[in-house]
N, C-alpha and C. Protein backbone atom coordinates (compact mmCIF):
# COMPACT_ATOMS: atom_id res chain seq x y z
N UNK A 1 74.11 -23.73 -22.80
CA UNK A 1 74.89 -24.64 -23.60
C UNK A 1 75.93 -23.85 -24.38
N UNK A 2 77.01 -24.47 -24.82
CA UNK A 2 78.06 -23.78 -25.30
C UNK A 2 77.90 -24.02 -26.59
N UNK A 3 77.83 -22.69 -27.42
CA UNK A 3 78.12 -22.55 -28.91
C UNK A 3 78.81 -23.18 -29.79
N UNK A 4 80.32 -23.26 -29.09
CA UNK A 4 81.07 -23.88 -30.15
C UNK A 4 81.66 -23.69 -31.26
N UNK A 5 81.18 -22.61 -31.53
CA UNK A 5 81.60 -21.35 -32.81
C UNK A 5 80.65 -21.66 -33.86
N UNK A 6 79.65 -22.92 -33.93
CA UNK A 6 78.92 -23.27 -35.08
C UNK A 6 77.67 -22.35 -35.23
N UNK A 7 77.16 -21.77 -36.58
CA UNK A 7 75.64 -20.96 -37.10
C UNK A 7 75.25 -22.08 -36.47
N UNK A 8 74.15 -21.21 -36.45
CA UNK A 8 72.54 -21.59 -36.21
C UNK A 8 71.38 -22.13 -37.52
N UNK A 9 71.32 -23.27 -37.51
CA UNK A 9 70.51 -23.60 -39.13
C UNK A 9 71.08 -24.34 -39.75
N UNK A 10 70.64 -24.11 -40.85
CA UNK A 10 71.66 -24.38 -42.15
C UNK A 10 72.47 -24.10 -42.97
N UNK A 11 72.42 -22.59 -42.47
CA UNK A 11 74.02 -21.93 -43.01
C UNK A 11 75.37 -22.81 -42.80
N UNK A 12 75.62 -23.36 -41.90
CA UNK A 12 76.72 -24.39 -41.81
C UNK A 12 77.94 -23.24 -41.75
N UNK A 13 77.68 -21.91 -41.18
CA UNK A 13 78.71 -20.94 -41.35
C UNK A 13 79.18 -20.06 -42.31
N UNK A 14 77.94 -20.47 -43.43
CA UNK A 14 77.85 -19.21 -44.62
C UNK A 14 76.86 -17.95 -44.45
N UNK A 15 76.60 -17.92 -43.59
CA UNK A 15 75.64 -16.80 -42.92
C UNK A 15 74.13 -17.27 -43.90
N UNK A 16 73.99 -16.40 -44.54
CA UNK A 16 72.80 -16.44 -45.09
C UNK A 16 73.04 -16.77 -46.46
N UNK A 17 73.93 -17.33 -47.15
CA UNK A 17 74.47 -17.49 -48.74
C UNK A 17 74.59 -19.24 -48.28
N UNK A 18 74.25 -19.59 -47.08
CA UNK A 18 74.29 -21.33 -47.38
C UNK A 18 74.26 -22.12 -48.39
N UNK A 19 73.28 -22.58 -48.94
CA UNK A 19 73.58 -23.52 -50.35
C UNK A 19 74.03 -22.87 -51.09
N UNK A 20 73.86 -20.92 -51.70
CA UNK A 20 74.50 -20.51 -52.38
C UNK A 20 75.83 -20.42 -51.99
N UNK A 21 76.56 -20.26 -50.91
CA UNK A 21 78.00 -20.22 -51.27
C UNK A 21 78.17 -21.82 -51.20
N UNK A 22 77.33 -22.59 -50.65
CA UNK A 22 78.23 -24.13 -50.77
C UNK A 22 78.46 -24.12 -52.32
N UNK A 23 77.73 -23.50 -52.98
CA UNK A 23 76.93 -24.01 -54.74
C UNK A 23 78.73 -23.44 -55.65
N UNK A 24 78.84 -21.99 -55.14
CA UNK A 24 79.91 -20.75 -55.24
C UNK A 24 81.44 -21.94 -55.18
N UNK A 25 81.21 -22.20 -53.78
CA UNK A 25 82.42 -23.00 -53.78
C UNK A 25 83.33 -24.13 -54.81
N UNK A 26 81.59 -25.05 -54.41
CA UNK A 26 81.77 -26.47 -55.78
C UNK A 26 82.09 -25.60 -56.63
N UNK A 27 81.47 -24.95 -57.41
CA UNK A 27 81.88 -24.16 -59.08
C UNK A 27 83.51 -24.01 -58.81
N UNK A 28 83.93 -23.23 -58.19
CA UNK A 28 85.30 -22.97 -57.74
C UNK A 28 86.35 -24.09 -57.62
N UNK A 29 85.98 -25.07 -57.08
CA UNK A 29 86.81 -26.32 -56.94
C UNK A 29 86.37 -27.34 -58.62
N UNK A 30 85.38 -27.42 -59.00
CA UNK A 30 85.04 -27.91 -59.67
C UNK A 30 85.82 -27.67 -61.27
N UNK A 31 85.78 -25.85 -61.60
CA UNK A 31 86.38 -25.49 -62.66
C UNK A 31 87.58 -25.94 -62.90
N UNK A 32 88.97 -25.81 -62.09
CA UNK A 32 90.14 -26.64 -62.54
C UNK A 32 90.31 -27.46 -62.77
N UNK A 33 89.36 -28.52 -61.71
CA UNK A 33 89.51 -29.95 -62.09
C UNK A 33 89.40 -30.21 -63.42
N UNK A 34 87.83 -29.61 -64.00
CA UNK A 34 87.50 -29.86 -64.99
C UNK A 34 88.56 -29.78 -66.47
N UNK A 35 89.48 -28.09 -66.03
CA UNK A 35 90.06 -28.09 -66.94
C UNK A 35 91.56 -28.99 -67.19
N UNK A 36 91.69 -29.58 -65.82
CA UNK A 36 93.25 -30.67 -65.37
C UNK A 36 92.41 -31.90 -66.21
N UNK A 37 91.51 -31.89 -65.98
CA UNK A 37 90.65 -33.49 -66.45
C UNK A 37 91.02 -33.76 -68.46
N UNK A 38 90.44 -32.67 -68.96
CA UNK A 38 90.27 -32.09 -70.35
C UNK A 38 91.74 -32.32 -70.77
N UNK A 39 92.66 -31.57 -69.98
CA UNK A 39 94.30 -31.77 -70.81
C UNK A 39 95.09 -32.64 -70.48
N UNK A 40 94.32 -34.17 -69.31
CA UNK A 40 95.34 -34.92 -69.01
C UNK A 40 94.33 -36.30 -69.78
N UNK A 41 93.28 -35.70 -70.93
CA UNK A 41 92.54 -36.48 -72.13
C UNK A 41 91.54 -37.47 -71.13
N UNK A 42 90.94 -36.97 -70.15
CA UNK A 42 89.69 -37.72 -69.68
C UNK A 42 88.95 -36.90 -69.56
N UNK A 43 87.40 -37.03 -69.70
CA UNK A 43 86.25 -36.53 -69.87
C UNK A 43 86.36 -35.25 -68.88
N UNK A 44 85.75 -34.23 -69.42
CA UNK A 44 85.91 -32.65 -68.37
C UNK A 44 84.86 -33.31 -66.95
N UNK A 45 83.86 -34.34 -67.23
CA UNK A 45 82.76 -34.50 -66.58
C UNK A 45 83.05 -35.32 -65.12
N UNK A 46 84.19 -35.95 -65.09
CA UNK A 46 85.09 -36.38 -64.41
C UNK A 46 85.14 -35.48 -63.20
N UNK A 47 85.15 -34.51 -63.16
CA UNK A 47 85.99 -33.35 -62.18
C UNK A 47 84.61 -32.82 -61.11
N UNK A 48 83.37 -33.77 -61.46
CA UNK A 48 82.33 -33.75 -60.87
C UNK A 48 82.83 -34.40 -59.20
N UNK A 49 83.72 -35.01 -59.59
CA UNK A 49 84.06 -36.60 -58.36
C UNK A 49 84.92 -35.49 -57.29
N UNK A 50 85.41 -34.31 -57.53
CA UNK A 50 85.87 -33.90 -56.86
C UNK A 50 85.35 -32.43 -55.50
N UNK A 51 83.81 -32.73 -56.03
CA UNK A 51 83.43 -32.36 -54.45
C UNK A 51 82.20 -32.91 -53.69
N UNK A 52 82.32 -34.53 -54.16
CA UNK A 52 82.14 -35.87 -53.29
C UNK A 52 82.75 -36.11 -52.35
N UNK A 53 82.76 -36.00 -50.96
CA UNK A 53 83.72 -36.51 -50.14
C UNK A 53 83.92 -38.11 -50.42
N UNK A 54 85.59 -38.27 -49.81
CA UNK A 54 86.43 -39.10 -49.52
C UNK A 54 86.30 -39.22 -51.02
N UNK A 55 85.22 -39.39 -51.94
CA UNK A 55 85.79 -39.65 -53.31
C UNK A 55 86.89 -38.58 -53.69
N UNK A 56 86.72 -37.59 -52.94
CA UNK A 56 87.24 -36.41 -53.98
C UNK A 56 88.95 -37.24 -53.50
N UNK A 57 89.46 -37.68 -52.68
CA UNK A 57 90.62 -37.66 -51.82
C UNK A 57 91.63 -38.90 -53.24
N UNK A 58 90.59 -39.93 -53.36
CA UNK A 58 90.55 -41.05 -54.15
C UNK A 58 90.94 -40.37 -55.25
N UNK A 59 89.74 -39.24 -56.00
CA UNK A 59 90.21 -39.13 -57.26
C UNK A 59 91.36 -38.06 -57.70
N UNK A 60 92.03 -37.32 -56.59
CA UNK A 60 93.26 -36.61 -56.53
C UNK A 60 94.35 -37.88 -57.01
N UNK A 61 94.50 -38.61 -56.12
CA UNK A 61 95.43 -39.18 -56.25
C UNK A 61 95.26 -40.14 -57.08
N UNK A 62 94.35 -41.06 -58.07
CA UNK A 62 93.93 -41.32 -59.27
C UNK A 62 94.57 -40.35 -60.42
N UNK A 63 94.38 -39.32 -60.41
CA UNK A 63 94.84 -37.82 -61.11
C UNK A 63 96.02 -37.89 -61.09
N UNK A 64 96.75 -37.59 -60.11
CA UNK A 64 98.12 -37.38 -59.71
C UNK A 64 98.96 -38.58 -60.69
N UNK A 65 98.60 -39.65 -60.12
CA UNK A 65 99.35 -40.76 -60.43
C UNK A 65 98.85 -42.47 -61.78
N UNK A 66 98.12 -41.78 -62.73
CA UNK A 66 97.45 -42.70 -63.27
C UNK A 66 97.95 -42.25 -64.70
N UNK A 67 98.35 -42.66 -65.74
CA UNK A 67 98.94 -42.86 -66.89
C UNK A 67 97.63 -42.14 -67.64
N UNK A 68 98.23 -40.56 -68.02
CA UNK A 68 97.02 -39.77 -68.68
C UNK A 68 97.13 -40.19 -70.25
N UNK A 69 96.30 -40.15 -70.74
CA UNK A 69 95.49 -40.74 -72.09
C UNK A 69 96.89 -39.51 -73.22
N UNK A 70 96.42 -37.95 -72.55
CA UNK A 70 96.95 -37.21 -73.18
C UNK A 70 98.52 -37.45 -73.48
N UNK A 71 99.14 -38.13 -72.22
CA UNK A 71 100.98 -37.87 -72.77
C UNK A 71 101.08 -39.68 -73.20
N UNK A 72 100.49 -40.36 -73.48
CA UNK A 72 100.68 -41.65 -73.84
C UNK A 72 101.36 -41.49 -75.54
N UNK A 73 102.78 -42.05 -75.99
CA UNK A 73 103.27 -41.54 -77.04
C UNK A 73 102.53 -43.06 -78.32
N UNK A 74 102.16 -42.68 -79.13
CA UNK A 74 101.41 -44.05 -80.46
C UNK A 74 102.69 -43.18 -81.34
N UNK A 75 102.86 -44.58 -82.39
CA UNK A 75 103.46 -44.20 -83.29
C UNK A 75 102.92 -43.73 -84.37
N UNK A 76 103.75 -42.84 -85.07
CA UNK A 76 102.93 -41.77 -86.30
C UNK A 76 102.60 -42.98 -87.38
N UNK A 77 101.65 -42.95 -88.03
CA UNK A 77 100.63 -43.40 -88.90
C UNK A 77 101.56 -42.53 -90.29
N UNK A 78 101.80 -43.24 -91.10
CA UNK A 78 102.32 -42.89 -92.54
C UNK A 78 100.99 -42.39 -93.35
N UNK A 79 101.46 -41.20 -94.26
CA UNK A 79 100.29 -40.55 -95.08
C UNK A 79 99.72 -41.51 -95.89
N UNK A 80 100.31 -42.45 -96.33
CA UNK A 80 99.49 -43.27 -97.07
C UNK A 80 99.28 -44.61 -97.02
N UNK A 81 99.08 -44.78 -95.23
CA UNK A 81 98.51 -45.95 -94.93
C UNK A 81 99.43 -47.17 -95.21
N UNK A 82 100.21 -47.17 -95.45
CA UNK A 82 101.38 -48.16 -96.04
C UNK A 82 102.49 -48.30 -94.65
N UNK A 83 103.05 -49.50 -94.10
CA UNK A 83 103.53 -49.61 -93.18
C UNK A 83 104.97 -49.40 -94.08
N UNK A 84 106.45 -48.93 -93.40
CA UNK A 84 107.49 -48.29 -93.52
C UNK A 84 108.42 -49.32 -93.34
N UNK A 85 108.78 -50.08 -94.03
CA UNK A 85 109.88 -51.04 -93.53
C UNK A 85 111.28 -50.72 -94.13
């Protein structure tokens, strides 16, 4: 039977670091998100969704294109609570 180029097991082609490099990877993909998540003012915990398949695809472009919390402009609040007319 022909190989196919695929390991044998459950390495899935990480030799012998299988779940550990799958684990290596997520961390790796996971950290930016987390920190893109944090400065565009949605939860760091968020950036979990991004090594879910097909979710992850969803929540790129959610990311990309969704009105971040952080650049949304409110008007300044006067020091003493008194509206400015």
């Amino acid at each position: 039977m022909h190989d196919w180029g695929f390991s044998h097991g459950w390495g899935f082609g990480w030799g012998s670091y299988g779940p550990i490099g799958m684990v290596i990877v997520a961390l790796i993909v996971i950290w930016p998100f987390w920190r893109i998540c944090e400065k565009a003012g949605y939860p760091g915990v968020t950036a979990l969704l991004s090594v879910i398949p097909l979710v992850n695809v969803v929540f790129l472009y959610w990311l990309a294109f969704s009105d971040w919390p952080s650049q949304r402009r409110n008007p300044p609040e006067p020091a003493n609570g008194r509206t400015v007319r």
